[in-house]
C-alpha atoms as a PDB file:
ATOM      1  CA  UNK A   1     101.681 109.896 134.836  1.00  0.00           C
ATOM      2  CA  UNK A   2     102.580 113.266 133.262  1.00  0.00           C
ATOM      3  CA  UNK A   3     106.126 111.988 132.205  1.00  0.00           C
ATOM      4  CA  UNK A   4     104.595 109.206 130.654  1.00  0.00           C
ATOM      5  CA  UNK A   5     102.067 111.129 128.918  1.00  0.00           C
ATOM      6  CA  UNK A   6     104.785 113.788 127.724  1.00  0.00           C
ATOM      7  CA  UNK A   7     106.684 110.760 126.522  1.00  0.00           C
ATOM      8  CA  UNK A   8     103.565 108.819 124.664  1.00  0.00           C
ATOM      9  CA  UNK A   9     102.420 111.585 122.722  1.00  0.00           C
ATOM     10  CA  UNK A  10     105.513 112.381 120.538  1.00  0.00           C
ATOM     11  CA  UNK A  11     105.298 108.831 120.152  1.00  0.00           C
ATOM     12  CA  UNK A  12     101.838 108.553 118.898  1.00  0.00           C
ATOM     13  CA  UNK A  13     102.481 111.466 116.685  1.00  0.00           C
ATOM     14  CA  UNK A  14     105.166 109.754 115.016  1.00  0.00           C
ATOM     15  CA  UNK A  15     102.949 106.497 114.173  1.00  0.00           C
ATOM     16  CA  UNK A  16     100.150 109.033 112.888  1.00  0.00           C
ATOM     17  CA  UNK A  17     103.236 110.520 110.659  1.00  0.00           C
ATOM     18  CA  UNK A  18     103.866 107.129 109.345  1.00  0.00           C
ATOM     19  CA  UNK A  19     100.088 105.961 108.474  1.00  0.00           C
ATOM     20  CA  UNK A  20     100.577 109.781 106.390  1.00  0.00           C
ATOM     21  CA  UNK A  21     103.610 109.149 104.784  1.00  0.00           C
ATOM     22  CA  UNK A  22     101.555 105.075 103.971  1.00  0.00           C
ATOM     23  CA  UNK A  23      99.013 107.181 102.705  1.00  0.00           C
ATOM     24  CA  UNK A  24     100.477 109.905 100.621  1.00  0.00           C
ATOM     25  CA  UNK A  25     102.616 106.850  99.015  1.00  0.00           C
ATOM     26  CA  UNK A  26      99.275 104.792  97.905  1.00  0.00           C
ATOM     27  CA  UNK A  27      97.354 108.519  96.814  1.00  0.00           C
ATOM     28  CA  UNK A  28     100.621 108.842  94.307  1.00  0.00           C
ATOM     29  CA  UNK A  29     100.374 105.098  93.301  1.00  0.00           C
ATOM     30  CA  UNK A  30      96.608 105.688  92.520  1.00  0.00           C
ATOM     31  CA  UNK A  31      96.442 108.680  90.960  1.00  0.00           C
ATOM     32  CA  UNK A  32      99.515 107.748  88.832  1.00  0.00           C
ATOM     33  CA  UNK A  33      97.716 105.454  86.695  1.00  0.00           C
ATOM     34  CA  UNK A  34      93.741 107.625  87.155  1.00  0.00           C
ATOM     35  CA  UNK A  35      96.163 110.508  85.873  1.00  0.00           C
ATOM     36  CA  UNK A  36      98.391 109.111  83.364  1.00  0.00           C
ATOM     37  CA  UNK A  37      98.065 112.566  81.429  1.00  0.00           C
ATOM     38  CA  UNK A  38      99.352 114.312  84.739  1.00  0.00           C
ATOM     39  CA  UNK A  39     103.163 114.783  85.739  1.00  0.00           C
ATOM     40  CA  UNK A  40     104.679 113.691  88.673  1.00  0.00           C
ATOM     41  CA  UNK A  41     104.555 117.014  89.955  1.00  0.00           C
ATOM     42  CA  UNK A  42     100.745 117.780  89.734  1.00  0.00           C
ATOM     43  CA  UNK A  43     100.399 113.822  91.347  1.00  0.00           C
ATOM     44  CA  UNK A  44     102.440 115.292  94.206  1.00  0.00           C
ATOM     45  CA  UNK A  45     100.811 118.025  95.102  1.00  0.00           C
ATOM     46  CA  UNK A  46      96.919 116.520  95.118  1.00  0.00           C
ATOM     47  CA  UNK A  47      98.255 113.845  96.882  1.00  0.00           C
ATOM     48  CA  UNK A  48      99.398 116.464  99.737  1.00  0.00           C
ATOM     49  CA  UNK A  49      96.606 118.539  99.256  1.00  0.00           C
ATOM     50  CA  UNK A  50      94.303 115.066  99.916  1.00  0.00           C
ATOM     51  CA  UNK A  51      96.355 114.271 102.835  1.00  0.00           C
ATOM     52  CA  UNK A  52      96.260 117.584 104.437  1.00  0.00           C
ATOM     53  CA  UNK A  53      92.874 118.264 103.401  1.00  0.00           C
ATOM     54  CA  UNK A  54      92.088 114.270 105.658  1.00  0.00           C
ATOM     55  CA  UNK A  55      93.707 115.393 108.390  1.00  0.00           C
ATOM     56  CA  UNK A  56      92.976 119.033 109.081  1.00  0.00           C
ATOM     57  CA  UNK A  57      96.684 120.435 107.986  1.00  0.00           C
ATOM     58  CA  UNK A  58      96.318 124.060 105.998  1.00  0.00           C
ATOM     59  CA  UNK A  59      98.890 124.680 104.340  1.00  0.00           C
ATOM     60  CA  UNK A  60      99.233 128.512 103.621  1.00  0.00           C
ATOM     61  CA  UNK A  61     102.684 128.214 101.869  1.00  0.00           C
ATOM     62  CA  UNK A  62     103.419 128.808  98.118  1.00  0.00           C
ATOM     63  CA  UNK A  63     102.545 126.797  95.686  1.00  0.00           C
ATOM     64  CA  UNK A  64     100.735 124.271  97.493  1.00  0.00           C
ATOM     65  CA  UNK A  65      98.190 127.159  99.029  1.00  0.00           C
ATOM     66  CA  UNK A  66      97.133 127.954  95.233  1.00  0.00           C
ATOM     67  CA  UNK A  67      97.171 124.590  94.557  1.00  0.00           C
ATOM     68  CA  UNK A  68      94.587 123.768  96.884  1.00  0.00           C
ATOM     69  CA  UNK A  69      92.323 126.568  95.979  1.00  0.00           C
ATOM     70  CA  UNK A  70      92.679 126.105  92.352  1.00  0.00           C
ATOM     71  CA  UNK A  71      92.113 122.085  92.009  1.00  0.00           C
ATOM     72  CA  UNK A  72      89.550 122.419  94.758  1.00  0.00           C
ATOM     73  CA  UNK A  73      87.075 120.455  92.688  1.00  0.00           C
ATOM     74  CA  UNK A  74      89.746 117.972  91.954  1.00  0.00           C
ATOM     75  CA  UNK A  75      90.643 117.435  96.109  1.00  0.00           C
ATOM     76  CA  UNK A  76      86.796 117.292  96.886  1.00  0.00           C
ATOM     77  CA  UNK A  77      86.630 114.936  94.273  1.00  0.00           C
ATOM     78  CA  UNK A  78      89.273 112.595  95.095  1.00  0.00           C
ATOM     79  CA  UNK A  79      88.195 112.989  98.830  1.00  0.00           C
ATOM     80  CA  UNK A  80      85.155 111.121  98.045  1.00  0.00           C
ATOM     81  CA  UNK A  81      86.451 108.094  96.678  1.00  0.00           C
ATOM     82  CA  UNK A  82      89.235 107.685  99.328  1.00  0.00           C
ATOM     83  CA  UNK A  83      86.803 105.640 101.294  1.00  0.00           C
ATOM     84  CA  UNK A  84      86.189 102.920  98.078  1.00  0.00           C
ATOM     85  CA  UNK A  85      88.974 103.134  95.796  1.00  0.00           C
ATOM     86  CA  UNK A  86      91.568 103.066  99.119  1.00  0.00           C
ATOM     87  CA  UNK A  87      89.453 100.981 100.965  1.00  0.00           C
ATOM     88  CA  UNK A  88      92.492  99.361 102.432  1.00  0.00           C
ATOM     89  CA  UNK A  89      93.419 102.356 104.545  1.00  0.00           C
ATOM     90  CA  UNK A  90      90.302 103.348 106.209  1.00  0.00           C
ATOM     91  CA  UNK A  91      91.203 100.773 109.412  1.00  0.00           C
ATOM     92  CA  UNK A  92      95.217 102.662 109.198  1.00  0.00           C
ATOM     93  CA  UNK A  93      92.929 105.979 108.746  1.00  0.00           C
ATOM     94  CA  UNK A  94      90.741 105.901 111.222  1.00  0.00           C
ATOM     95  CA  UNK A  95      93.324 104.704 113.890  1.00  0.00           C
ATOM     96  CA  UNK A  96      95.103 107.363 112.966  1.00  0.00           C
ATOM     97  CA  UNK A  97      92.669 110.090 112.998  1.00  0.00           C
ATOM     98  CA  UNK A  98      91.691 108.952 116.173  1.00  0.00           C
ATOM     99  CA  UNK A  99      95.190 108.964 117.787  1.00  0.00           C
ATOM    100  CA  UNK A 100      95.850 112.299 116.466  1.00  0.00           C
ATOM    101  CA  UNK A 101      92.186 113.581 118.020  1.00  0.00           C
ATOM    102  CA  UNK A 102      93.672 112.270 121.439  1.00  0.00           C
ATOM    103  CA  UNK A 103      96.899 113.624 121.669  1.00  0.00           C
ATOM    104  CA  UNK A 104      95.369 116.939 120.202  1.00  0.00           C
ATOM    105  CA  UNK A 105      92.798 116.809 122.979  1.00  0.00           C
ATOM    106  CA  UNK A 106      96.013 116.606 125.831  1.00  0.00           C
ATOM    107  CA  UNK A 107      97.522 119.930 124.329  1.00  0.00           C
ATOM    108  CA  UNK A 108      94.090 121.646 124.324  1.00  0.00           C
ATOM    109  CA  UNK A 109      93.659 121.308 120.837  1.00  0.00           C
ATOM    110  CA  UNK A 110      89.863 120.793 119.871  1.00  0.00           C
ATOM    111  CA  UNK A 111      90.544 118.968 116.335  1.00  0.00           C
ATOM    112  CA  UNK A 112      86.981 116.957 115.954  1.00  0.00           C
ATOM    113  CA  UNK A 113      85.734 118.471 113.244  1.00  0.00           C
ATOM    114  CA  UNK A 114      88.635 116.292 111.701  1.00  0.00           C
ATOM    115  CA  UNK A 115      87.168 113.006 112.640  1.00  0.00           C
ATOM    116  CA  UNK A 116      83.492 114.368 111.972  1.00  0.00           C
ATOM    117  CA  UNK A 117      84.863 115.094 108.451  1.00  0.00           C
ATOM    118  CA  UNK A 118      86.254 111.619 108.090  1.00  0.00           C
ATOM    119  CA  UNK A 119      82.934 110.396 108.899  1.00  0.00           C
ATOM    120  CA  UNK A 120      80.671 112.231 106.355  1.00  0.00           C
ATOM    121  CA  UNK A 121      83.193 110.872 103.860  1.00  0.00           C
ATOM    122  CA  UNK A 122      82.439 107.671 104.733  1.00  0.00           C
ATOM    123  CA  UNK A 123      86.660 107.033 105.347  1.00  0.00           C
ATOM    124  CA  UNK A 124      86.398 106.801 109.398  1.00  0.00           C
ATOM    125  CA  UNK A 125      84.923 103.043 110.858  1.00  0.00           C
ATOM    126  CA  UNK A 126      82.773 104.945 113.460  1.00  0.00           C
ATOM    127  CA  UNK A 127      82.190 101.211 115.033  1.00  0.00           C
ATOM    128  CA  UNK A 128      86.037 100.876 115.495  1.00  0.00           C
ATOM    129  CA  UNK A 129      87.369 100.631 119.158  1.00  0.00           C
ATOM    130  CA  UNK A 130      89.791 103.504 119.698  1.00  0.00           C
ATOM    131  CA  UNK A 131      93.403 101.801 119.387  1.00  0.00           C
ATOM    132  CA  UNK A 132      95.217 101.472 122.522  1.00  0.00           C
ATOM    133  CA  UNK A 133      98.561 102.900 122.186  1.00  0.00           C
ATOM    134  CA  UNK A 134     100.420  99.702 121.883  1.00  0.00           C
ATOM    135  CA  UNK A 135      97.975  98.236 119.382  1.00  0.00           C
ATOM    136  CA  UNK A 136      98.190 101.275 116.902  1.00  0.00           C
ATOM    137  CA  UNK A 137     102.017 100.920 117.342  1.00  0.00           C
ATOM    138  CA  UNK A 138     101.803  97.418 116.285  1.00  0.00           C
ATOM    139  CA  UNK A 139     100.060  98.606 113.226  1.00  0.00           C
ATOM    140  CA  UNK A 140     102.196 101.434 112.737  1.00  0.00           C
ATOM    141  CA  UNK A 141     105.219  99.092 113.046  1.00  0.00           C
ATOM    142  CA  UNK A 142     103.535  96.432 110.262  1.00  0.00           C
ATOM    143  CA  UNK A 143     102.177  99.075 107.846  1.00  0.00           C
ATOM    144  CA  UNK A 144     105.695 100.389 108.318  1.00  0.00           C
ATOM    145  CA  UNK A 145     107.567  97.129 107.270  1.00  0.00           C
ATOM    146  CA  UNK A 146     105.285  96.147 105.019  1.00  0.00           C
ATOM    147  CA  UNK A 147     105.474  99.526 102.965  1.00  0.00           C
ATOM    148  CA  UNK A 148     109.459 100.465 104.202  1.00  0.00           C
ATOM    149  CA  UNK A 149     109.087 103.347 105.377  1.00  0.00           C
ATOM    150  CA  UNK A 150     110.047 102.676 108.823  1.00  0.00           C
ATOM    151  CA  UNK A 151     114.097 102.837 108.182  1.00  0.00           C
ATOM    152  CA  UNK A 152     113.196 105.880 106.465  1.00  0.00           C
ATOM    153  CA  UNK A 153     111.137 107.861 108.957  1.00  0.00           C
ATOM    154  CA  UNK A 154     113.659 106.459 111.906  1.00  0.00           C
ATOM    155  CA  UNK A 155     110.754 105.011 114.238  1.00  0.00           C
ATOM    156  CA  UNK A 156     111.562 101.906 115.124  1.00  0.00           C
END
């Protein structure tokens, strides 16, 4: 069972990368036309800092660390209208945040502050089922078609 669990994980990980990379993609889309004044550059970055900020990722590197800290008003902003203005990714979201809570919880990694986050925001379904791993694959697989990013990312 070990070997199988040692082999899932990576696995799940990867879908949870993908439902990111779905997400950063339609955070970009959206906030290039809310931010038509903006560059592509400055779309980026909230979009990452969103992303990270969603699922509990700090990133300490420059520029994105004084990024964060100086658009913090933006990213808390923005965080609270994930749930209606991307209302289309909460089921991807939540499946996500879940699977990543799991596999965090088999390497000893306490991460739910992450989902309880999610909640208050109003982006996690709390009356969602927790995806089996072959039915968040299947959406992992579908998101991925549907948005190509599947040849990209090399999951198949």
């Amino acid at each position: 069972m070990e070997e199988f669990e040692s082999k899932l994980i990576p696995i799940m990980r990867e879908g949870v990368d993908v439902i990111k990379m779905i997400f950063f993609r339609k955070l970009k889309d959206s906030f290039s036309e809310k931010y038509p004044d903006r560059d592509s550059s400055y779309i980026s970055m909230l979009s990452g800092a969103i992303l990270n900020n969603l699922f509990g990722v700090v990133n300490t590197a420059e520029p994105f660390a004084s990024f964060a800290e100086e658009n913090k008003a933006y990213i808390n902003k923005e965080m609270k209208n994930v749930a209606t203005e991307l209302e289309e990714m909460r089921i991807p979201l939540t499946d996500a945040l879940r699977i990543q809570f799991l596999c965090d919880t088999q390497e000893g990694i306490d991460t739910s502050f992450i989902l309880e986050h999610a909640k208050v925001l109003n982006i996690l379904l709390a009356d969602r089922e927790i995806p089996l791993p072959n039915h968040f694959m299947t959406l992992v697989r579908n998101l991925g078609n549907k948005f190509n990013v599947l040849n990209q990312f090399g999951t198949a």
